[in-house]
Protein backbone atom coordinates (compact mmCIF):
# COMPACT_ATOMS: atom_id res chain seq x y z
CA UNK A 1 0.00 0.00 0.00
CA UNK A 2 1.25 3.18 -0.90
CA UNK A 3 0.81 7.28 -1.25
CA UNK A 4 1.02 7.80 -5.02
CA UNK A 5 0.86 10.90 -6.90
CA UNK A 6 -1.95 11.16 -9.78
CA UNK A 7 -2.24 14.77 -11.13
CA UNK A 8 -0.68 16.80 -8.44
CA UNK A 9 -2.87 14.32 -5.62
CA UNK A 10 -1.98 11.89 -3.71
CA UNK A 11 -4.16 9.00 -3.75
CA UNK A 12 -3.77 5.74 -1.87
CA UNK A 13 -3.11 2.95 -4.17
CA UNK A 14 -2.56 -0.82 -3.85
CA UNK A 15 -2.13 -4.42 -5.23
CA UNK A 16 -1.40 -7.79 -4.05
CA UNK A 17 1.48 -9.90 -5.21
CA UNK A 18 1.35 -13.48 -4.89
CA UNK A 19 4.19 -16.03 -5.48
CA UNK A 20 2.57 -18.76 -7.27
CA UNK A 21 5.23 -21.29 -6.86
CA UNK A 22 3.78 -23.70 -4.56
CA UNK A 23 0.27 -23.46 -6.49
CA UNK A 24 1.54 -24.62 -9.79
CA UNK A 25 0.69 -28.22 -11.56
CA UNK A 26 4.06 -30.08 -11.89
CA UNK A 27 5.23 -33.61 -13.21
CA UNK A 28 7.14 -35.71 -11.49
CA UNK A 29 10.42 -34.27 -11.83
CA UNK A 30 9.10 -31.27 -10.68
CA UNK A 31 8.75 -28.90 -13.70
CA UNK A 32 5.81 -26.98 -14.00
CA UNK A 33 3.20 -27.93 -16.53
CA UNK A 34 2.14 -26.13 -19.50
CA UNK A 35 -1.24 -26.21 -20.95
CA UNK A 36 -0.87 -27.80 -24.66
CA UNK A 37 -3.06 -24.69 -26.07
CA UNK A 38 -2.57 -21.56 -24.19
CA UNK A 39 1.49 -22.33 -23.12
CA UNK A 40 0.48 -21.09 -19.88
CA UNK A 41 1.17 -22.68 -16.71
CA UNK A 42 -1.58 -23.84 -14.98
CA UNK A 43 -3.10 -23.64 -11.20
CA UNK A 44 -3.84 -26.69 -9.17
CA UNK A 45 -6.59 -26.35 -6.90
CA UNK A 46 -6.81 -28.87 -4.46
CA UNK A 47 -4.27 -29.85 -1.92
CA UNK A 48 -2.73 -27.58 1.43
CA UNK A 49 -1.45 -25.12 -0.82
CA UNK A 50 -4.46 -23.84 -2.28
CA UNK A 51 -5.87 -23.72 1.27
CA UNK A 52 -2.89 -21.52 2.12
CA UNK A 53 -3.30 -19.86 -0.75
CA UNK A 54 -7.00 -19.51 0.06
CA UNK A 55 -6.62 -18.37 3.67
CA UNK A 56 -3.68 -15.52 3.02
CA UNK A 57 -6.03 -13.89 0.49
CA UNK A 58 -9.25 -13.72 2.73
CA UNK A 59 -6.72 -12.11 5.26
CA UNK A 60 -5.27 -9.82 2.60
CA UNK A 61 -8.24 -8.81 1.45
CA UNK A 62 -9.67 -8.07 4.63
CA UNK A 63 -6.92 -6.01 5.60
CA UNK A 64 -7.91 -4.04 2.32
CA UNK A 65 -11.32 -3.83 3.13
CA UNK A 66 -10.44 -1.91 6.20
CA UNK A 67 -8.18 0.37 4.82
CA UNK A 68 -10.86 1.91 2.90
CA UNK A 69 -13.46 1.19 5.85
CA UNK A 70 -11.42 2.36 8.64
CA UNK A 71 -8.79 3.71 6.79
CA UNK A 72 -8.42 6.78 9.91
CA UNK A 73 -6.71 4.16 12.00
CA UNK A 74 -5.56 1.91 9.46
CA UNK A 75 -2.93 4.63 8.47
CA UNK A 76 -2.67 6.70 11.25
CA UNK A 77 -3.11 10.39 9.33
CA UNK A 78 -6.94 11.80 8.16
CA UNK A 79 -5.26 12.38 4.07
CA UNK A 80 -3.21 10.68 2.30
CA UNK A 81 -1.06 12.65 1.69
CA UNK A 82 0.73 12.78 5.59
CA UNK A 83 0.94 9.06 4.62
CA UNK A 84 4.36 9.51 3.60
CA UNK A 85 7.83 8.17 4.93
CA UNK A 86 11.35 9.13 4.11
CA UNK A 87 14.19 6.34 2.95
CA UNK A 88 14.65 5.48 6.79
CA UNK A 89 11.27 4.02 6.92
CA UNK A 90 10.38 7.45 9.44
CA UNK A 91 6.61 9.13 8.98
CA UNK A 92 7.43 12.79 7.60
CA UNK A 93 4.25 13.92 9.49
CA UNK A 94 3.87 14.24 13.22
CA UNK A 95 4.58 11.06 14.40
CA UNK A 96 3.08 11.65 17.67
CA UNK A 97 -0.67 12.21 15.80
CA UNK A 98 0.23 9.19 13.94
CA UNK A 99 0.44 7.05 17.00
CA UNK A 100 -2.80 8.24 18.52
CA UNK A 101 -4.51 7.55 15.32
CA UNK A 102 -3.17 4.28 13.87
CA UNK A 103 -4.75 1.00 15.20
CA UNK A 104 -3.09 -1.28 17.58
CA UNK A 105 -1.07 -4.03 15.01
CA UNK A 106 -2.93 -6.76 17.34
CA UNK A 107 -6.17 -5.37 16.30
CA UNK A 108 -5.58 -4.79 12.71
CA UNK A 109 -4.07 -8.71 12.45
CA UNK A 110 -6.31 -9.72 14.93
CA UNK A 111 -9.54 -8.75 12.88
CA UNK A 112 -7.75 -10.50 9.05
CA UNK A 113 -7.29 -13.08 10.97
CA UNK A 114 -10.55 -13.86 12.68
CA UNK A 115 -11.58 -14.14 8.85
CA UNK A 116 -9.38 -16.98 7.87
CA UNK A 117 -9.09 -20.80 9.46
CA UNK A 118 -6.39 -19.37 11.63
CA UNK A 119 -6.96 -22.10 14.26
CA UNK A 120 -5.86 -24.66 12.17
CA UNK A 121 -3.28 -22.23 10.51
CA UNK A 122 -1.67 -21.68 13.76
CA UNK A 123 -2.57 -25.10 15.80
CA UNK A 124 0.84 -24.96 17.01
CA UNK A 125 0.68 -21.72 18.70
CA UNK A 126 -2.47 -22.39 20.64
CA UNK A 127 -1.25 -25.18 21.79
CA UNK A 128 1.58 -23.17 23.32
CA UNK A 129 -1.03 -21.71 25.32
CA UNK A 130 -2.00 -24.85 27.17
CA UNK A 131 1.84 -26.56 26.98
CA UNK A 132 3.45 -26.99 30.60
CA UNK A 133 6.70 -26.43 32.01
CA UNK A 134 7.32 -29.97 31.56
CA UNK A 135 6.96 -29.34 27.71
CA UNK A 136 3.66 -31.43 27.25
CA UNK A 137 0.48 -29.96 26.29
CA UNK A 138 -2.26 -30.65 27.91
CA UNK A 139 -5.87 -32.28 27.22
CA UNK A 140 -7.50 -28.64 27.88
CA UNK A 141 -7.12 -24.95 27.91
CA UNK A 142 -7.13 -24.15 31.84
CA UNK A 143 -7.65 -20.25 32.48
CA UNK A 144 -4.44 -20.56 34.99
CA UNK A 145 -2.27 -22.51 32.60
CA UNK A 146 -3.30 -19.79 29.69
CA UNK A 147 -2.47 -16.73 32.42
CA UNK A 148 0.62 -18.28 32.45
CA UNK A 149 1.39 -19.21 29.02
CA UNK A 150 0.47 -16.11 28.00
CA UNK A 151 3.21 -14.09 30.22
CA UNK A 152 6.05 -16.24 29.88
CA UNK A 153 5.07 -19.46 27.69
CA UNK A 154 7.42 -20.81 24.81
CA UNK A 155 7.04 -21.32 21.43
CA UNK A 156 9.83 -23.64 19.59
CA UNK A 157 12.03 -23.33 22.98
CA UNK A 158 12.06 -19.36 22.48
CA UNK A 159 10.09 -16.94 24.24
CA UNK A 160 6.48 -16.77 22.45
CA UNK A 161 5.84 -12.96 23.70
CA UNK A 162 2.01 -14.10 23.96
CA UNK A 163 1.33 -10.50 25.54
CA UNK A 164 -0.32 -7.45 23.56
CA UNK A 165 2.33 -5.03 24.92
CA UNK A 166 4.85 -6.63 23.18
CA UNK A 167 3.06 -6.54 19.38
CA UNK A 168 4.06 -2.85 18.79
CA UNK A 169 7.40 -3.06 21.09
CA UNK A 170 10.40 -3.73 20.07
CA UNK A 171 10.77 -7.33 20.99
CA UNK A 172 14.61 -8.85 20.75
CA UNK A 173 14.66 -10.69 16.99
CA UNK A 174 14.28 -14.32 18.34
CA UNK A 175 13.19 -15.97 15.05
CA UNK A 176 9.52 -16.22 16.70
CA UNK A 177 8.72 -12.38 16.22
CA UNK A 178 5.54 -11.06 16.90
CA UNK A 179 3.49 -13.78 15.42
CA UNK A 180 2.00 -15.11 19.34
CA UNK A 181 0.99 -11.26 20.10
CA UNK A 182 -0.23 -10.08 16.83
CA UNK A 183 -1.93 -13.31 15.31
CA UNK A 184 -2.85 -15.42 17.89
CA UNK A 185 -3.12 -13.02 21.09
CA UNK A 186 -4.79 -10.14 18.55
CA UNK A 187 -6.99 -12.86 17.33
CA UNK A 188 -8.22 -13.71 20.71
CA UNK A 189 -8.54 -10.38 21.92
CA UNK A 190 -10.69 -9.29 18.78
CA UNK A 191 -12.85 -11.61 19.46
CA UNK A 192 -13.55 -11.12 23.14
CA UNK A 193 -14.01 -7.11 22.12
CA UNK A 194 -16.90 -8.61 19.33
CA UNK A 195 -18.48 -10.58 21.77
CA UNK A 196 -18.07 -7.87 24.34
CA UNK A 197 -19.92 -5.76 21.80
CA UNK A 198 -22.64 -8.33 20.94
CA UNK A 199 -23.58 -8.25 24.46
CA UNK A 200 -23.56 -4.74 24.76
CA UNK A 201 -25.85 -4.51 22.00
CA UNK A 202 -27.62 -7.68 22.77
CA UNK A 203 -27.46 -9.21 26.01
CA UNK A 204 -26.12 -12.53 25.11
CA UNK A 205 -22.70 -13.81 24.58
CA UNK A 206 -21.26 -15.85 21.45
CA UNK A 207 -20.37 -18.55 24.63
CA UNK A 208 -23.34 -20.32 24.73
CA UNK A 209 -23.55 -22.64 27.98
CA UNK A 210 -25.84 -25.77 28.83
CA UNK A 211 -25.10 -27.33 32.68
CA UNK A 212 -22.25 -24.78 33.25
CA UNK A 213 -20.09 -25.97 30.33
CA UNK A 214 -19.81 -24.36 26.77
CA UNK A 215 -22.50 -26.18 24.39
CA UNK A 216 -21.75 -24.00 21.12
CA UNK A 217 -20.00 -21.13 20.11
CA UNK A 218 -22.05 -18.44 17.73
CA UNK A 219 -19.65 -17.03 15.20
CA UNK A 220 -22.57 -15.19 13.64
CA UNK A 221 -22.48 -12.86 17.23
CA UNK A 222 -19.22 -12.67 16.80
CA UNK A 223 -19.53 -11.15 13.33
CA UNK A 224 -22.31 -9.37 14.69
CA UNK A 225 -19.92 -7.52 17.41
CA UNK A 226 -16.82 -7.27 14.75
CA UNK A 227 -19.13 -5.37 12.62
CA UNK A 228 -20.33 -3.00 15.50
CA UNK A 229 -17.12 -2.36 16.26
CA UNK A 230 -15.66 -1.70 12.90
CA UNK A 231 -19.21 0.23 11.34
CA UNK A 232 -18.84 2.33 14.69
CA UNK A 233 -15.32 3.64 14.00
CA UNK A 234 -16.31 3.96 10.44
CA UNK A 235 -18.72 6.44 11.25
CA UNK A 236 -16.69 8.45 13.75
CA UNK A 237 -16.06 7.28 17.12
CA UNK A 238 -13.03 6.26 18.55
CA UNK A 239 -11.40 2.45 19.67
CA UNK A 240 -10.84 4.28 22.98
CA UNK A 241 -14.25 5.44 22.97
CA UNK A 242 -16.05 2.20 21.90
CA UNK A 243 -13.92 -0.30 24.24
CA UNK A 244 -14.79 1.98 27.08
CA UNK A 245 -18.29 1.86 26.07
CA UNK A 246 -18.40 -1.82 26.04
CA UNK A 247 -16.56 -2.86 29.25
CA UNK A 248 -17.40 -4.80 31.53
CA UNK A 249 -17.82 -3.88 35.35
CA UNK A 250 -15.27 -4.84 38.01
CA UNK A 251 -16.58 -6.03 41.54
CA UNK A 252 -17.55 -2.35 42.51
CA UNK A 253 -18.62 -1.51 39.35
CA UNK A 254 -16.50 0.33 37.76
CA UNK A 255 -16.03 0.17 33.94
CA UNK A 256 -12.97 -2.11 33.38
CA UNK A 257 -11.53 -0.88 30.53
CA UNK A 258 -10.84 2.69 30.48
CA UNK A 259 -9.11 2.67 27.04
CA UNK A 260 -7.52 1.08 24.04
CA UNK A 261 -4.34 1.17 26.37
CA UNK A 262 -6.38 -0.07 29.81
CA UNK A 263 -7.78 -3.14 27.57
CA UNK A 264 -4.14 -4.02 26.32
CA UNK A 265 -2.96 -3.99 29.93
CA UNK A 266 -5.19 -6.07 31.51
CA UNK A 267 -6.04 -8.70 28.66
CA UNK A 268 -6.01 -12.17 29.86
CA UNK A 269 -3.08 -11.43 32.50
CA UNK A 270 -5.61 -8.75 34.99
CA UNK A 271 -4.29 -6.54 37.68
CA UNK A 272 -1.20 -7.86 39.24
CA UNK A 273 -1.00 -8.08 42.87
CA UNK A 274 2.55 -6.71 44.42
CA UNK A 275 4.61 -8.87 46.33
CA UNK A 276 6.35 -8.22 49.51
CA UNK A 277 9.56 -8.51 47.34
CA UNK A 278 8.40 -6.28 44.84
CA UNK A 279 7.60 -8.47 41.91
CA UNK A 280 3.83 -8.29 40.08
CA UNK A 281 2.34 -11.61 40.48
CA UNK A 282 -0.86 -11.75 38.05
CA UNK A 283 -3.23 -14.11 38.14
CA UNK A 284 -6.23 -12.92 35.97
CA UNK A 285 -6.93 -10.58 38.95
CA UNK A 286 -9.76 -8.05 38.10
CA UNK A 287 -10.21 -9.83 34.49
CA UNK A 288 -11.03 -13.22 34.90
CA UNK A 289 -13.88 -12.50 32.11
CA UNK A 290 -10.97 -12.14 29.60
CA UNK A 291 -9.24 -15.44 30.27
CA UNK A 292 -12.33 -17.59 30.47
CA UNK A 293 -14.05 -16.27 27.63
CA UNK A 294 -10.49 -17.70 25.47
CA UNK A 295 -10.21 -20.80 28.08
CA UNK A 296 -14.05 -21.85 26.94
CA UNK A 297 -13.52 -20.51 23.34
CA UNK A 298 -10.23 -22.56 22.82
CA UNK A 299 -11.73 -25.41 24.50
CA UNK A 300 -14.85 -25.45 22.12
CA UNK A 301 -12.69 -25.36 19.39
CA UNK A 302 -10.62 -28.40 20.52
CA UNK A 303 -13.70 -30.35 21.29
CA UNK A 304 -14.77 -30.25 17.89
CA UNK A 305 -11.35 -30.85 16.68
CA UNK A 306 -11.17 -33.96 18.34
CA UNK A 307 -14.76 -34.67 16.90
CA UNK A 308 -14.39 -38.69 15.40
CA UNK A 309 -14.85 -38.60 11.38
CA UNK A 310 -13.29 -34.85 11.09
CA UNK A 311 -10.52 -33.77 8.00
CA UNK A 312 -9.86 -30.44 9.67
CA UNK A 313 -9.15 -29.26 13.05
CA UNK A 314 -11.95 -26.88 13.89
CA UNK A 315 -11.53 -23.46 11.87
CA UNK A 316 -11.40 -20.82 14.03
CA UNK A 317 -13.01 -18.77 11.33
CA UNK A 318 -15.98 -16.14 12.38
CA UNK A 319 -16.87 -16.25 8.62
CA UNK A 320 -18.09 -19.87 9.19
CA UNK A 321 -19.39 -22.20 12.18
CA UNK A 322 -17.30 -23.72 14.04
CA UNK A 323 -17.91 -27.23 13.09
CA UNK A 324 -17.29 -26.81 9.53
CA UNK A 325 -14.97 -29.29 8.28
CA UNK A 326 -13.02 -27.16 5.85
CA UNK A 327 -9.63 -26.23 5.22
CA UNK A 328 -10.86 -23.08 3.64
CA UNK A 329 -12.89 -19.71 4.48
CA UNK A 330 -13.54 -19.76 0.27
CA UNK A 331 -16.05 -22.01 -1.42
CA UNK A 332 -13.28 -23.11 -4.13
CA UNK A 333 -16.49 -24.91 -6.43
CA UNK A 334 -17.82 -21.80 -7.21
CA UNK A 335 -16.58 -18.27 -8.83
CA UNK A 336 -17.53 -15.28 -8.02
CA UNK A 337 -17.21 -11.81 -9.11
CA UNK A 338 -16.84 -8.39 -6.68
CA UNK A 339 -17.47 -4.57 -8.03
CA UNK A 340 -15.39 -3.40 -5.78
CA UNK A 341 -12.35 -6.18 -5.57
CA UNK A 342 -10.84 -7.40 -9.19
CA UNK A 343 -8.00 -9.47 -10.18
CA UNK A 344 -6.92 -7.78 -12.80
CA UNK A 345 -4.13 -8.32 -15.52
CA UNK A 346 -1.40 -5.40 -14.17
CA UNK A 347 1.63 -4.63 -12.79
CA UNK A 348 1.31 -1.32 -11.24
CA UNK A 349 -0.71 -0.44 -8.25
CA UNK A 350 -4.52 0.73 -8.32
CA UNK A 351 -5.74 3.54 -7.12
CA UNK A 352 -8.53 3.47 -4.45
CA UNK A 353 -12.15 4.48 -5.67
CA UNK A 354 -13.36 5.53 -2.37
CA UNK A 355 -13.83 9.61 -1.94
CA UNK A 356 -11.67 10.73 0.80
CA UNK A 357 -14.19 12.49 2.60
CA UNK A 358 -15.97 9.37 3.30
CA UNK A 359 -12.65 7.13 3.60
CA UNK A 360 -11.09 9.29 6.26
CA UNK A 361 -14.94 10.38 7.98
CA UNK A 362 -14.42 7.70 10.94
CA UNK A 363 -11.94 7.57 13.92
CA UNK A 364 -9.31 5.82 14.97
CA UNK A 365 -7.39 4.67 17.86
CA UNK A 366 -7.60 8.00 19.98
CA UNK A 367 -8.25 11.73 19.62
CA UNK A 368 -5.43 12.94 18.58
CA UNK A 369 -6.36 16.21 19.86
CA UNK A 370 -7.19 18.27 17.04
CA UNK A 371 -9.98 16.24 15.68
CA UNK A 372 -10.20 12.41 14.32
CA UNK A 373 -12.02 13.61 11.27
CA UNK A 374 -10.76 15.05 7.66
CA UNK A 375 -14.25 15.47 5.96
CA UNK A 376 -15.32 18.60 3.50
CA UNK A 377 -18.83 17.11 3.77
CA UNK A 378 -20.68 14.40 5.55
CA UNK A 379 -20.67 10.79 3.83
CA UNK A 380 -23.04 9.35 2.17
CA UNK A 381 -24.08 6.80 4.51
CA UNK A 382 -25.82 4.53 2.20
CA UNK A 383 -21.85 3.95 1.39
CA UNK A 384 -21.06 2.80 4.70
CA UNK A 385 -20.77 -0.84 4.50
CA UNK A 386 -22.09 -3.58 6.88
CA UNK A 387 -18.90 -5.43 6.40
CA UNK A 388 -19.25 -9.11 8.21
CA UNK A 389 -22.74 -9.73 7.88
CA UNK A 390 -22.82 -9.99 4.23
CA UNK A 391 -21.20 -13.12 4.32
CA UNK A 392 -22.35 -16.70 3.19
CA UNK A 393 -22.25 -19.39 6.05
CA UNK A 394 -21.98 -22.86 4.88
CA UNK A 395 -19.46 -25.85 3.43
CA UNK A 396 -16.99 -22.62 2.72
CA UNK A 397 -18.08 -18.91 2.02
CA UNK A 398 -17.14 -16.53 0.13
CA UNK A 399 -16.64 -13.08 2.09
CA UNK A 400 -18.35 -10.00 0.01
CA UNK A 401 -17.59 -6.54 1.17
CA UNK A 402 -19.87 -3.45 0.30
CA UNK A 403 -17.95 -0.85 0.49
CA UNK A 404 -16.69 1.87 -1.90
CA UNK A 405 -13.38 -0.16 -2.42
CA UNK A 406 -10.81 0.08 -5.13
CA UNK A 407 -10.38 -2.76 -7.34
CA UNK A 408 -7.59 -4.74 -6.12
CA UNK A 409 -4.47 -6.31 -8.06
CA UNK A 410 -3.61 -9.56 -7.50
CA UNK A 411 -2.25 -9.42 -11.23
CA UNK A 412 -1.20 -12.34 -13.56
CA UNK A 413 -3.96 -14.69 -12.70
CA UNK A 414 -7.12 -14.83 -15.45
CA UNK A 415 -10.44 -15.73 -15.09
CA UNK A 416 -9.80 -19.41 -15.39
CA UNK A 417 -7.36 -19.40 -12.51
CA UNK A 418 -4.05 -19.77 -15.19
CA UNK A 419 -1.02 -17.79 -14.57
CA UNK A 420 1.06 -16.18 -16.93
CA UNK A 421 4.60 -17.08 -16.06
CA UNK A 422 6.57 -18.94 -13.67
CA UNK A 423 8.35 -18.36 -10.97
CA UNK A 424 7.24 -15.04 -10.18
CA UNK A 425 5.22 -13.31 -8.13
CA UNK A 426 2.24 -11.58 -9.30
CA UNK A 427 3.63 -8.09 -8.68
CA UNK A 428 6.82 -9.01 -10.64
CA UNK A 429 4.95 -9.69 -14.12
CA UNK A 430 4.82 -7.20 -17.01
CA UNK A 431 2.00 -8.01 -19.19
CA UNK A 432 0.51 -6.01 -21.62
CA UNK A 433 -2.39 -4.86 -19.79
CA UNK A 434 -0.49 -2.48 -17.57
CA UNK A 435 -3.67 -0.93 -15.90
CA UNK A 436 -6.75 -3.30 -13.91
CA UNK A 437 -8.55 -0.18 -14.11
CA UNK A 438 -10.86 1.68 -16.78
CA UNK A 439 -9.39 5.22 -17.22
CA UNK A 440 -7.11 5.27 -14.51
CA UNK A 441 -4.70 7.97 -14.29
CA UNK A 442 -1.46 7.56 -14.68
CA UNK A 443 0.67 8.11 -11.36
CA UNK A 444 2.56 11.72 -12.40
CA UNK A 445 5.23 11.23 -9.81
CA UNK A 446 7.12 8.02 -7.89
CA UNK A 447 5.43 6.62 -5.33
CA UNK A 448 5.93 8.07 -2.10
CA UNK A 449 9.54 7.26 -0.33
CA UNK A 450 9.92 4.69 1.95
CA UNK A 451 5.71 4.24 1.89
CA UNK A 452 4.91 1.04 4.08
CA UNK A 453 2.39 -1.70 3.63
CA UNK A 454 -0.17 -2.85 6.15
């Protein structure tokens, strides 16, 4: 994603490049296959690849959905144009505005991946959450064990960093990263703030419980309380705002979360107490709502993995229920088309379609003081999409998004899911077609220094 220049403007502009590799048809010494008529090489869909394939798209795509949804906190600035960063990789804008505004990274991850089957995806990471100090993980998710697991569990032997601190920190390099915090952690936490929101706006959690143990877990609440969340910042308010609106009480009643920066705090881990010595011991303390909601969540999910007759582990997807035994968000037996998202034969990046004065209407993380809100006049609302609940449930769905999006460039690939060359990803091909898009402008100036993608 980047700040390009059209005409003296700055628009934001995007595509997706995909290497194909893994996804092509070979023979049996490994070449890839041509097709006899067109000398193209040619896609296999079936196998773990294409449900890789599958999965990284739907949380691609999703992340482009919200930058023209919630693009406010998705880039941190209110135009485009103070989306810009010198060679260093350093905002040229007021970074301290920018860091009010932009989205926590666990949220924005958090939210793609709630989309895909990142239960299975991940298994191995989860797992960490219930895994001993004797190494061995256990049958279940206990809410102590995950406390734990959370604050100082391993991952591979290293240090998992589990916490939601540590996702925008600067964590030591350890060959683990930030993938615990931002994918699995942000995952979690996303989905505790939808069902947080469902009940806020319905009474009744996506935990559904029969004889004081989970019986079913509604992913059509949760979608329900992602899309409050996300259609509530689109329209204005704040994450601060809207997480302090739907907290929970403590014992006294007091609201629990105070803030995007309260929630991150006491997520899972609570209120430590302070030892004699000194040290914080936490034990859930003032949160246990947080840690059971994930222990029964992540013990639902294992249940049904460990369901006799199953293919999949449970998918972990809100896009889907639980129990469907895919390895794929994506109904790969059936095509669809999108106005708004197009794989299209190009090379360059698109511009997107949606006016900014509706893109950068809604709020972000925080005030940042001045106001949250770059609008000349107010949006059209009957552009403001409902973004989750358009979605088909069933033996794989396809995710639709209404919004006023730009058409997006996963280039190379044509209708009949052929590529055009191999051994190169998407962004890397030159065809002929050089724009996905009918009269776009041609950028009059490089793209913007340094410009990061989401």
């Amino acid at each position: 994603m980047h700040a390009v220049k059209y005409d003296g403007d700055y628009k934001l502009s995007y595509m997706i490049g995909i290497d194909i590799d893994d996804l092509l048809i070979k023979d049996l010494s490994g070449d890839s296959v041509r097709d006899e008529d067109t000398g193209k090489f040619s896609l296999g869909r079936l196998g773990e690849s294409m449900h890789t394939f599958e999965n990284t798209i739907t949380h691609e795509l999703f992340h482009a959905f919200m930058d023209d949804y919630n693009r406010t906190g998705m880039l941190g600035v209110t135009k485009v144009g103070d989306y810009v960063f010198d060679n260093n990789g350093n905002l040229t804008s007021d970074a301290q505005r920018y860091y009010k505004l932009h989205l926590p990274t666990w949220l924005i991850e958090g939210s793609a991946s709630a989309v895909e089957n990142v239960y299975q995806f991940r298994s191995d990471y989860f797992d960490a959450l219930r895994t001993g100090p004797d190494g061995k993980v256990k049958d279940s998710f206990a809410a102590s064990m995950i406390v734990e697991c959370y604050l100082n569990g391993t991952y591979d032997g290293k240090p998992a960093y589990f916490d939601l601190a540590n996702c925008d920190a600067s964590v030591e390099s350890n060959g683990v990263g930030h993938t615990a915090s931002a994918y699995v952690s942000g995952y979690l936490a996303t989905l505790y703030l939808a069902d947080l929101a469902n009940i806020k706006s319905t009474g009744t959690s996506a935990i559904i419980l029969k004889d004081n143990s989970v019986d079913n877990v509604s992913t059509e609440k949760l979608r329900m309380g992602l899309n409050s969340i996300l259609e509530r910042m689109h329209k204005g308010e704040t994450l601060d705002g809207i997480i302090a609106d739907i907290s929970p009480a403590n014992s006294s009643g007091k609201k629990l979360y105070g803030d995007t920066a309260d929630f991150q705090k006491k997520f899972i881990k609570g209120t430590p107490t302070e030892l004699p010595s000194g040290v914080l011991e936490y034990a859930a303390e003032g949160d246990e709502g947080s840690s059971n909601f994930v222990m029964d969540y992540l013990n639902y999910l294992n249940y049904v993995s460990n369901l006799p007759d199953r293919n999949y582990k449970a998918n972990g997807s809100i896009l889907l229920p639980v129990d469907v035994d895919t390895g794929s968000p994506i109904n790969s037996t059936k095509q669809a088309s999108s106005e708004y998202y197009k794989i299209t034969e190009s090379n360059k990046v698109v511009p997107s379609t949606v006016p900014d004065s509706v893109a950068f209407a809604g709020g972000g993380k925080s005030n940042p003081g001045d106001s949250a809100r770059a609008m000349s006049s107010e949006p059209d609302e009957s552009l403001a999409a409902q973004p989750l609940e358009q979605t088909v449930q069933g033996d794989g769905a396809e995710a639709e998004s209404g919004n006023d999006a730009a058409p997006l460039t996963t280039e190379g690939q044509s209708p009949n899911g052929e590529f055009a060359n191999e051994g190169q990803s998407l962004s890397d091909q030159a065809l002929e077609n050089d724009s996905g898009v009918e009269n776009a402008p041609e950028p009059t100036e490089e793209v913007a220094q340094g410009a990061k993608g989401e």
